[in-house]
Protein backbone atom coordinates (compact mmCIF):
# COMPACT_ATOMS: atom_id res chain seq x y z
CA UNK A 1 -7.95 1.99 35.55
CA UNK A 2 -9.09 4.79 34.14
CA UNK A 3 -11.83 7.43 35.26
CA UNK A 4 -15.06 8.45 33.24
CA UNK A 5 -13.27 12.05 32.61
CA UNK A 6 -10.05 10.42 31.71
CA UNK A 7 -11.49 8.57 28.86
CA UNK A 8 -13.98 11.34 27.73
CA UNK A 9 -10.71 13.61 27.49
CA UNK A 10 -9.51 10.50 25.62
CA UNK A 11 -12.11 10.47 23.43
CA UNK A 12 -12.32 14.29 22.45
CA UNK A 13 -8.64 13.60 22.19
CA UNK A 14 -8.30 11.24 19.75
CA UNK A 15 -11.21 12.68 17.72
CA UNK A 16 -9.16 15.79 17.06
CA UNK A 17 -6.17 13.46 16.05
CA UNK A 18 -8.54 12.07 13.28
CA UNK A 19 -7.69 13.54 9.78
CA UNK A 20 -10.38 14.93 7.22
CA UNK A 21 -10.28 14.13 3.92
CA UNK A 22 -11.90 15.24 0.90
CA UNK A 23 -12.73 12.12 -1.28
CA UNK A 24 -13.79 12.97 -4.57
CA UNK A 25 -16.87 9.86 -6.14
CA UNK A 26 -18.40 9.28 -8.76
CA UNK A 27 -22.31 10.20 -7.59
CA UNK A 28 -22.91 6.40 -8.67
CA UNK A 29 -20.46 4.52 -6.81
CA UNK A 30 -20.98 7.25 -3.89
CA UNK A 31 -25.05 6.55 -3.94
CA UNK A 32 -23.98 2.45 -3.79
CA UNK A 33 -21.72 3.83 -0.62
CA UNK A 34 -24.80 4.75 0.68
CA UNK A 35 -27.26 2.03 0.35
CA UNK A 36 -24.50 -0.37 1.89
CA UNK A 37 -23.93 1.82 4.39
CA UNK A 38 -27.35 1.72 5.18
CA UNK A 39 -27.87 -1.83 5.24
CA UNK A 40 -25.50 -1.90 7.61
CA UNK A 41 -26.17 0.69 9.79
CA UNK A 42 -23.54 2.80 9.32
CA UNK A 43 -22.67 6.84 8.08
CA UNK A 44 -21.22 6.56 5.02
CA UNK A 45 -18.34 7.98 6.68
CA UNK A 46 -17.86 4.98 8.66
CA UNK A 47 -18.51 2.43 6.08
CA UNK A 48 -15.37 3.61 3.76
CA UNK A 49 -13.27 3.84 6.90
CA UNK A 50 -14.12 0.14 8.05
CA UNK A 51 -13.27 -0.90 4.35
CA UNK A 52 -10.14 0.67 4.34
CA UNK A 53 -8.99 -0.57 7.51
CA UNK A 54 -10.37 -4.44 5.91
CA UNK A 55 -8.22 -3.54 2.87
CA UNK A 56 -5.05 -2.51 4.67
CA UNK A 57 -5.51 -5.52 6.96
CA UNK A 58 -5.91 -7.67 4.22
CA UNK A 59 -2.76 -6.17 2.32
CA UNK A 60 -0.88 -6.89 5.52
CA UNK A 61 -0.17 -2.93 5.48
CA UNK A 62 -3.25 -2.18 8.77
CA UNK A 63 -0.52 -0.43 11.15
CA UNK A 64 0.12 -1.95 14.56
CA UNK A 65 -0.38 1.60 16.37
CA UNK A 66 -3.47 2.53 14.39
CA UNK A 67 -6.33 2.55 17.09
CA UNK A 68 -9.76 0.25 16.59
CA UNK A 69 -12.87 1.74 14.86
CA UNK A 70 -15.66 3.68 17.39
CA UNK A 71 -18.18 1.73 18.68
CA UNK A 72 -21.28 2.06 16.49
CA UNK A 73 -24.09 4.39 17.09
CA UNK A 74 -23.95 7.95 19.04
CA UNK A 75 -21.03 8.96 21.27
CA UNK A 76 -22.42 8.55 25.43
CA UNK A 77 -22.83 11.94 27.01
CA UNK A 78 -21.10 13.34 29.84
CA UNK A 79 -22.38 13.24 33.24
C-alpha cells in the first residue's frame, strides 16, 4: 500500500511525464471547445484530452500502458 508522500511524489511524477502540445483552432471550433467544456465542468484542456482518449478507445488504438484521466476538480494539497 502506498503512503500519502509516495503517491504525491507519484503524482508530481507523472505530471512532469505529461507532454505539452501546441494545438493550433480555429477561434470557432475552439470557442464551441469551450462552451462544452463548460457544460461539463471541465478546462478546456481536459475536455480535448478525454475526447481523444474516447476516440483512440473507440479506434481500438487507446494504449494498454496509457494511465486513466485525473480526477476532476483541483489537485488535494499536501499535509
Amino acid at each position: 500500500m502506498s503512503t500519502p508522500e509516495a503517491s504525491g511524489a507519484e503524482r508530481r511524477r507523472a505530471a512532469a511525464e505529461r507532454h505539452a502540445v501546441l494545438l493550433r483552432l480555429d477561434p470557432a471550433v475552439h470557442a464551441a471547445l469551450a462552451r462544452w467544456a463548460a457544460d461539463d465542468l471541465r478546462s478546456v484542456n481536459a475536455q480535448i484530452d478525454m475526447l481523444l482518449r474516447r476516440a483512440l478507445k473507440d479506434a481500438g488504438r487507446l494504449p494498454a500502458e496509457a494511465r486513466p484521466p485525473r480526477s476532476p476538480g483541483r489537485p488535494r494539497r499536501e499535509p
